[in-house]
N, C-alpha and C. Protein backbone atom coordinates (compact mmCIF):
# COMPACT_ATOMS: atom_id res chain seq x y z
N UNK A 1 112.10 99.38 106.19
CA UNK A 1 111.77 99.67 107.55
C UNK A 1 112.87 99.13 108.45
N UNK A 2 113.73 99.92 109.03
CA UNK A 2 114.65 99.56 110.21
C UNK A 2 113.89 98.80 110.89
N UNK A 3 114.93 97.88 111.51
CA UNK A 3 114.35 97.06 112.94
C UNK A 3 114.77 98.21 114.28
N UNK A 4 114.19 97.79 114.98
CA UNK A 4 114.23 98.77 116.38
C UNK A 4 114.65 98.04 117.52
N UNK A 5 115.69 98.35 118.25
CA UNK A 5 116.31 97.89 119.72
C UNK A 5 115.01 96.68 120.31
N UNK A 6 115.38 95.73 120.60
CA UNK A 6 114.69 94.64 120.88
C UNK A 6 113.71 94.06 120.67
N UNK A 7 113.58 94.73 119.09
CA UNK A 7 112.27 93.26 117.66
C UNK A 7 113.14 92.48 117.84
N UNK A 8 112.92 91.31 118.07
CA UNK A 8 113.32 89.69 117.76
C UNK A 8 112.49 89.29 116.29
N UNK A 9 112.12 90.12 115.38
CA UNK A 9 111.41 89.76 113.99
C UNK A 9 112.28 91.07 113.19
N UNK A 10 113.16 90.80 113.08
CA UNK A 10 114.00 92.47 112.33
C UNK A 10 113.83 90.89 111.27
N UNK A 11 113.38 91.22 109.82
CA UNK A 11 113.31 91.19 108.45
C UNK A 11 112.11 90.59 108.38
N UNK A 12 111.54 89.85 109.33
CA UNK A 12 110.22 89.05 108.77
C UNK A 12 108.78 90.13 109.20
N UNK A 13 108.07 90.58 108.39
CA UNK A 13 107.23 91.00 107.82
C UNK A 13 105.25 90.40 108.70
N UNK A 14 104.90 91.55 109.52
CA UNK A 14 103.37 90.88 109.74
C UNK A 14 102.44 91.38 109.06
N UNK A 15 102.06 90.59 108.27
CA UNK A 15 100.35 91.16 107.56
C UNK A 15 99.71 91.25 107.82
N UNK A 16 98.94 92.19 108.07
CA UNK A 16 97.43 92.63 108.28
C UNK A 16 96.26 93.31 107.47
N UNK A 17 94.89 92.81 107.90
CA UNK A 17 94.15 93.48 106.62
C UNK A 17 92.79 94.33 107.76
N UNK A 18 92.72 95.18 107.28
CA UNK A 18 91.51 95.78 108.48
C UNK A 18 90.46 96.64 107.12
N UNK A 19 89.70 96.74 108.13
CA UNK A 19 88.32 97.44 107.64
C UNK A 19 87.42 98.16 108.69
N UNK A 20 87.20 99.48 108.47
CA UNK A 20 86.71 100.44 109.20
C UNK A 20 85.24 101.00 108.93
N UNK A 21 84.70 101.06 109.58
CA UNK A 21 82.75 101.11 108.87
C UNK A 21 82.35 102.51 109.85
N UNK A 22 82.15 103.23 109.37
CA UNK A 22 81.45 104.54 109.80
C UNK A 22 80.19 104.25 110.47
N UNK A 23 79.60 104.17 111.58
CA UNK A 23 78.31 104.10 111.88
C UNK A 23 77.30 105.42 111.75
N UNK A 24 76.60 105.67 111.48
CA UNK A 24 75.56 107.03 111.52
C UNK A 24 75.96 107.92 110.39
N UNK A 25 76.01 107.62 109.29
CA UNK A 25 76.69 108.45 108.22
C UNK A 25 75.25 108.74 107.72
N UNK A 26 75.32 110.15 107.23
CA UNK A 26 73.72 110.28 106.56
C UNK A 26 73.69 109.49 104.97
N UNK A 27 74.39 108.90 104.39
CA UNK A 27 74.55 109.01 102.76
C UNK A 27 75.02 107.22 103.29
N UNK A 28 75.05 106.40 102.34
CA UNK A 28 75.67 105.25 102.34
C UNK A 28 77.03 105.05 101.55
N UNK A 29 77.14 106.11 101.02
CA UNK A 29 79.09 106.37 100.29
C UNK A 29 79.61 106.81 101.55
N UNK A 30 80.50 105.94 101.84
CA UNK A 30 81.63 105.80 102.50
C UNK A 30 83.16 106.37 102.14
N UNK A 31 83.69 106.71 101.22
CA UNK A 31 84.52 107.10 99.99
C UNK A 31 85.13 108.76 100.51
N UNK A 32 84.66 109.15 101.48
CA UNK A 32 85.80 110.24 102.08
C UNK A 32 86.36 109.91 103.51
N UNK A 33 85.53 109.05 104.09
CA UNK A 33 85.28 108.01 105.34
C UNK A 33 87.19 107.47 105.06
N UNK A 34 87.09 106.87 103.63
CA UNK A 34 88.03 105.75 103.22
C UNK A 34 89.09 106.98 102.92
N UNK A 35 89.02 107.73 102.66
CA UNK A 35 90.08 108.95 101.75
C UNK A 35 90.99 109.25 103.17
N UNK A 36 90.18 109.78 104.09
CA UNK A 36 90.62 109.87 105.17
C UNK A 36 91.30 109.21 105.81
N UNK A 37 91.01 107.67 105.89
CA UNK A 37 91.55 106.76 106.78
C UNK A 37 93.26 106.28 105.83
N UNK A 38 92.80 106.49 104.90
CA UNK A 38 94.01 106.28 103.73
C UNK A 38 95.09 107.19 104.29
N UNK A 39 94.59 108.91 104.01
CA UNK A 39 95.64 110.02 104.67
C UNK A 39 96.57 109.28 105.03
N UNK A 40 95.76 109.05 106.96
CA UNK A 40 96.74 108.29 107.95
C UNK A 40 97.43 107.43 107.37
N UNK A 41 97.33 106.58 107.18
CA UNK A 41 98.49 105.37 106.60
C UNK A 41 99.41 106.05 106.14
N UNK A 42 99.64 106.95 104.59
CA UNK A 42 100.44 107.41 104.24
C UNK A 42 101.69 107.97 104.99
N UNK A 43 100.87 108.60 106.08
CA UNK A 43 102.03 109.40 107.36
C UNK A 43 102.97 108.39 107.92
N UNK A 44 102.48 107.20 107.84
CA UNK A 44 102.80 105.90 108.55
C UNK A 44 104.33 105.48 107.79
N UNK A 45 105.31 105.97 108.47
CA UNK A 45 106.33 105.27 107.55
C UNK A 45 106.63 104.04 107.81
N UNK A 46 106.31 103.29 108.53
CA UNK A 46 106.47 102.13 109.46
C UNK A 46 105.85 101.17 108.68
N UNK A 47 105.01 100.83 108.00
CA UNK A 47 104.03 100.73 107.49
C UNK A 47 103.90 100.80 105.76
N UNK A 48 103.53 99.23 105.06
CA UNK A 48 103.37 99.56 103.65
C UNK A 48 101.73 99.20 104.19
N UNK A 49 101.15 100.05 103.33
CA UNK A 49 99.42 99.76 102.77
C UNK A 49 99.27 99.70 101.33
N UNK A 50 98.17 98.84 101.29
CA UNK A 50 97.33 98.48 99.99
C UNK A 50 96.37 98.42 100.45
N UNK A 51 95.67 99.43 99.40
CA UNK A 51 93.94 99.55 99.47
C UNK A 51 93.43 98.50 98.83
N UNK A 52 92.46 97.73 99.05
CA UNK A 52 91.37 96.82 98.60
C UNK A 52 89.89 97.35 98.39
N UNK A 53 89.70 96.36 97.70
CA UNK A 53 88.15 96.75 97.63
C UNK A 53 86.94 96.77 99.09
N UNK A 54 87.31 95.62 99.55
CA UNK A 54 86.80 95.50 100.95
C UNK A 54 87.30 96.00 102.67
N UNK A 55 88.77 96.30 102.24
CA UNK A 55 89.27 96.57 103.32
C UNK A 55 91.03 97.21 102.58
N UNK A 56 91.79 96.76 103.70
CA UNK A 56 93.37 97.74 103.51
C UNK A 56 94.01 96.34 104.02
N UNK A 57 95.51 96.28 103.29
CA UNK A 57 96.35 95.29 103.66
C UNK A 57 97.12 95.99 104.31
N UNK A 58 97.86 96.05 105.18
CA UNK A 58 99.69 96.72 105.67
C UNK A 58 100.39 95.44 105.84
N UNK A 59 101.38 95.98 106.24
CA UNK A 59 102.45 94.68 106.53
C UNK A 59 103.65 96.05 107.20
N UNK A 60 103.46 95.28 108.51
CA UNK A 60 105.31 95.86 109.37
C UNK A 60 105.65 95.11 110.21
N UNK A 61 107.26 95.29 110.35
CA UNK A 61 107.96 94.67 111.02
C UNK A 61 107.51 93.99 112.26
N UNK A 62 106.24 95.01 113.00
CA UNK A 62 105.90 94.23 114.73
C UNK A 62 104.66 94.96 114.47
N UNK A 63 104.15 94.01 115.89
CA UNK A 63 102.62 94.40 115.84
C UNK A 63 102.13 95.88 116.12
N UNK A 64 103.26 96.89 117.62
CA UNK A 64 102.96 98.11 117.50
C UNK A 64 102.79 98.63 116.60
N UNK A 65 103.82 98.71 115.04
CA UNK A 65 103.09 99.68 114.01
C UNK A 65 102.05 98.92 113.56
N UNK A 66 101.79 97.73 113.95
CA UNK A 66 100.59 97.66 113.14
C UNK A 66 99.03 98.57 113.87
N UNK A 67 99.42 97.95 114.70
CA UNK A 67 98.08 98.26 115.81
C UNK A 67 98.48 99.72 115.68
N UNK A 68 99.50 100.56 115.62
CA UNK A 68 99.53 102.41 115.93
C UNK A 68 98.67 102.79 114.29
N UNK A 69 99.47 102.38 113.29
CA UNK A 69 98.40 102.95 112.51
C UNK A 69 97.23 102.98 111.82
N UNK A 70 96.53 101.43 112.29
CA UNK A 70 95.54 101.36 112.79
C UNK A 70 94.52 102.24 113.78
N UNK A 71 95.14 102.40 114.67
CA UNK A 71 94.20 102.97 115.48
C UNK A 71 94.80 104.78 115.22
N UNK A 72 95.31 104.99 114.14
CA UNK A 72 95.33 106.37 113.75
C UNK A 72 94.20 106.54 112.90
N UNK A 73 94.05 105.58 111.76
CA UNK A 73 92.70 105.32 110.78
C UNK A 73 91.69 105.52 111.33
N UNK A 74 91.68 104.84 112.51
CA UNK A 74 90.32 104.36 112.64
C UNK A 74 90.23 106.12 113.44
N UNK A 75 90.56 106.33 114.30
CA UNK A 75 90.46 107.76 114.80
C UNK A 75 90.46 108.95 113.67
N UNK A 76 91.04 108.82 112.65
CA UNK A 76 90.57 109.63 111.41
C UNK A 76 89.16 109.95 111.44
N UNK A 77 88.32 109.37 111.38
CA UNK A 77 86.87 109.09 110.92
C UNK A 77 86.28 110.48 111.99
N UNK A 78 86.93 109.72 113.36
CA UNK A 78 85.90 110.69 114.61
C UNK A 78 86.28 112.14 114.25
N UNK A 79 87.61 112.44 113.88
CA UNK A 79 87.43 114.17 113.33
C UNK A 79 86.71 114.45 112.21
N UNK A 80 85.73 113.29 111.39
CA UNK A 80 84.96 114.11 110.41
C UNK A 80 83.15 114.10 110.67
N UNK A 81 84.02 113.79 112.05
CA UNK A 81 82.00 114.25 113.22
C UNK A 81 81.08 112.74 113.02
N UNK A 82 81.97 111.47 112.36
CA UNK A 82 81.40 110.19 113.43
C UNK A 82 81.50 109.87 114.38
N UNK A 83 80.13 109.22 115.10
CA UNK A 83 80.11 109.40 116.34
C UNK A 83 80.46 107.84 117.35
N UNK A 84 80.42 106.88 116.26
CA UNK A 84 80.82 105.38 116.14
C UNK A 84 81.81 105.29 115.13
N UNK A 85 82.42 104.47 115.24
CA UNK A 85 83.27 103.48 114.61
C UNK A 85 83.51 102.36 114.92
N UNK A 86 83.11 101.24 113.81
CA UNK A 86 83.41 99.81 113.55
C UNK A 86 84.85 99.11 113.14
N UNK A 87 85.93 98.68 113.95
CA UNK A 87 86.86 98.45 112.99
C UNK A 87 87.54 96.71 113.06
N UNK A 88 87.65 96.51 111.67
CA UNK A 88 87.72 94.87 112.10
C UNK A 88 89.71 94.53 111.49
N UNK A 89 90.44 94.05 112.45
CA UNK A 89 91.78 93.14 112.32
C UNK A 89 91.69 92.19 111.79
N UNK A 90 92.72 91.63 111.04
CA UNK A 90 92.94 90.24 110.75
C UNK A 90 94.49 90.26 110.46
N UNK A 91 95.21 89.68 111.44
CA UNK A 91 96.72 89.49 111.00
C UNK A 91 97.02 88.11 111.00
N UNK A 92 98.32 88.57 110.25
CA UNK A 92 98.98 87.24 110.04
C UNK A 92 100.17 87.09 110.17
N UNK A 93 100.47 86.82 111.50
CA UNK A 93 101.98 86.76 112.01
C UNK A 93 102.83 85.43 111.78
N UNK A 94 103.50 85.29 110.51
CA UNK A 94 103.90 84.37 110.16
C UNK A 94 105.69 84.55 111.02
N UNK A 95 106.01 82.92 111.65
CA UNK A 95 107.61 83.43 112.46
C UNK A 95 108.53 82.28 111.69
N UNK A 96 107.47 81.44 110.33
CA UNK A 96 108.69 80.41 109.98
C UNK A 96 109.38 80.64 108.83
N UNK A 97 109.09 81.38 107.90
CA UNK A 97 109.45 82.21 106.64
C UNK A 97 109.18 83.67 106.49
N UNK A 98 110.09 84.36 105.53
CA UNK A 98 109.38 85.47 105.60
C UNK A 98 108.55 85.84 104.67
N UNK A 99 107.12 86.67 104.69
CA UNK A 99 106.42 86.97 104.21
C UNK A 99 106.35 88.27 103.84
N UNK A 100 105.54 88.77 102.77
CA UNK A 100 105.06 90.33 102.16
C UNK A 100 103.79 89.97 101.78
N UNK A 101 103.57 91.32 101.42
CA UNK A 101 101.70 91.42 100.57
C UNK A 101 101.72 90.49 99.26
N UNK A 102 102.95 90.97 98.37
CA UNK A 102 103.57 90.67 97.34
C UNK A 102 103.70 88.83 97.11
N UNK A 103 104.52 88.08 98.21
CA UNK A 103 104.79 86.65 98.30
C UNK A 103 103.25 86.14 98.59
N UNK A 104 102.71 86.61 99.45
CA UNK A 104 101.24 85.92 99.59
C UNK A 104 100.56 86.24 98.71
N UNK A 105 100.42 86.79 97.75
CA UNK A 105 99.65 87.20 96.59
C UNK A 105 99.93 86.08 95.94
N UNK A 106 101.67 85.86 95.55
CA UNK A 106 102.22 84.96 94.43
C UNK A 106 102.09 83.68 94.90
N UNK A 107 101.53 83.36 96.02
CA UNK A 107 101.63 81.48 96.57
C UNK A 107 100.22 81.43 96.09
N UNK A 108 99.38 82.43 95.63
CA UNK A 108 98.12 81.67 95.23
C UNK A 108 98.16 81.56 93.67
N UNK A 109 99.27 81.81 93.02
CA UNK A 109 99.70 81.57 91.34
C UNK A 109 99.96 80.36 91.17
């Protein structure tokens, strides 16, 4: 991922993990809800994702891509005729080392 005209974070890496909950779904499988919200990311070149069991990791350079393809996901959902959406952040803007999905995985080895 290029850095862009005035990131002051060009190589260090923000993690984030989110989770998106369909409100009013007739069925309790969620699993095209998630297919969907996945799509988006993919388009996201800005942007690495990992699916989890509970939620999605990304990691990019600044918080706009984080928060843009985020709030592309989460808007996924409303074109498949939900009428709510739940969506929960958790980042981790580390500015004293640099971090990945990958290094924070391996500091718990």
């Amino acid at each position: 991922m290029p850095g862009r005209e005035g990131d002051t974070k060009v190589g260090k890496m923000i993690i984030a993990e989110f989770s998106i909950i369909p409100i009013g779904t007739k069925t309790t499988a969620v699993g095209k809800y998630v297919q969907a919200a996945l799509k988006e990311l993919e388009k996201q070149s800005s942007i690495r994702a990992k699916p989890e069991a509970m939620g999605t990791i990304i990691e990019a350079e600044n918080l706009g891509d984080i928060f843009k393809a985020v709030e592309k996901a989460h808007n996924s959902l409303f074109g498949l005729g939900i009428k709510r959406v739940v969506t929960e952040i958790k980042i981790d803007d580390r500015r004293d080392k640099e971090a990945t999905i990958e290094s924070k995985t391996q500091a718990l080895q």
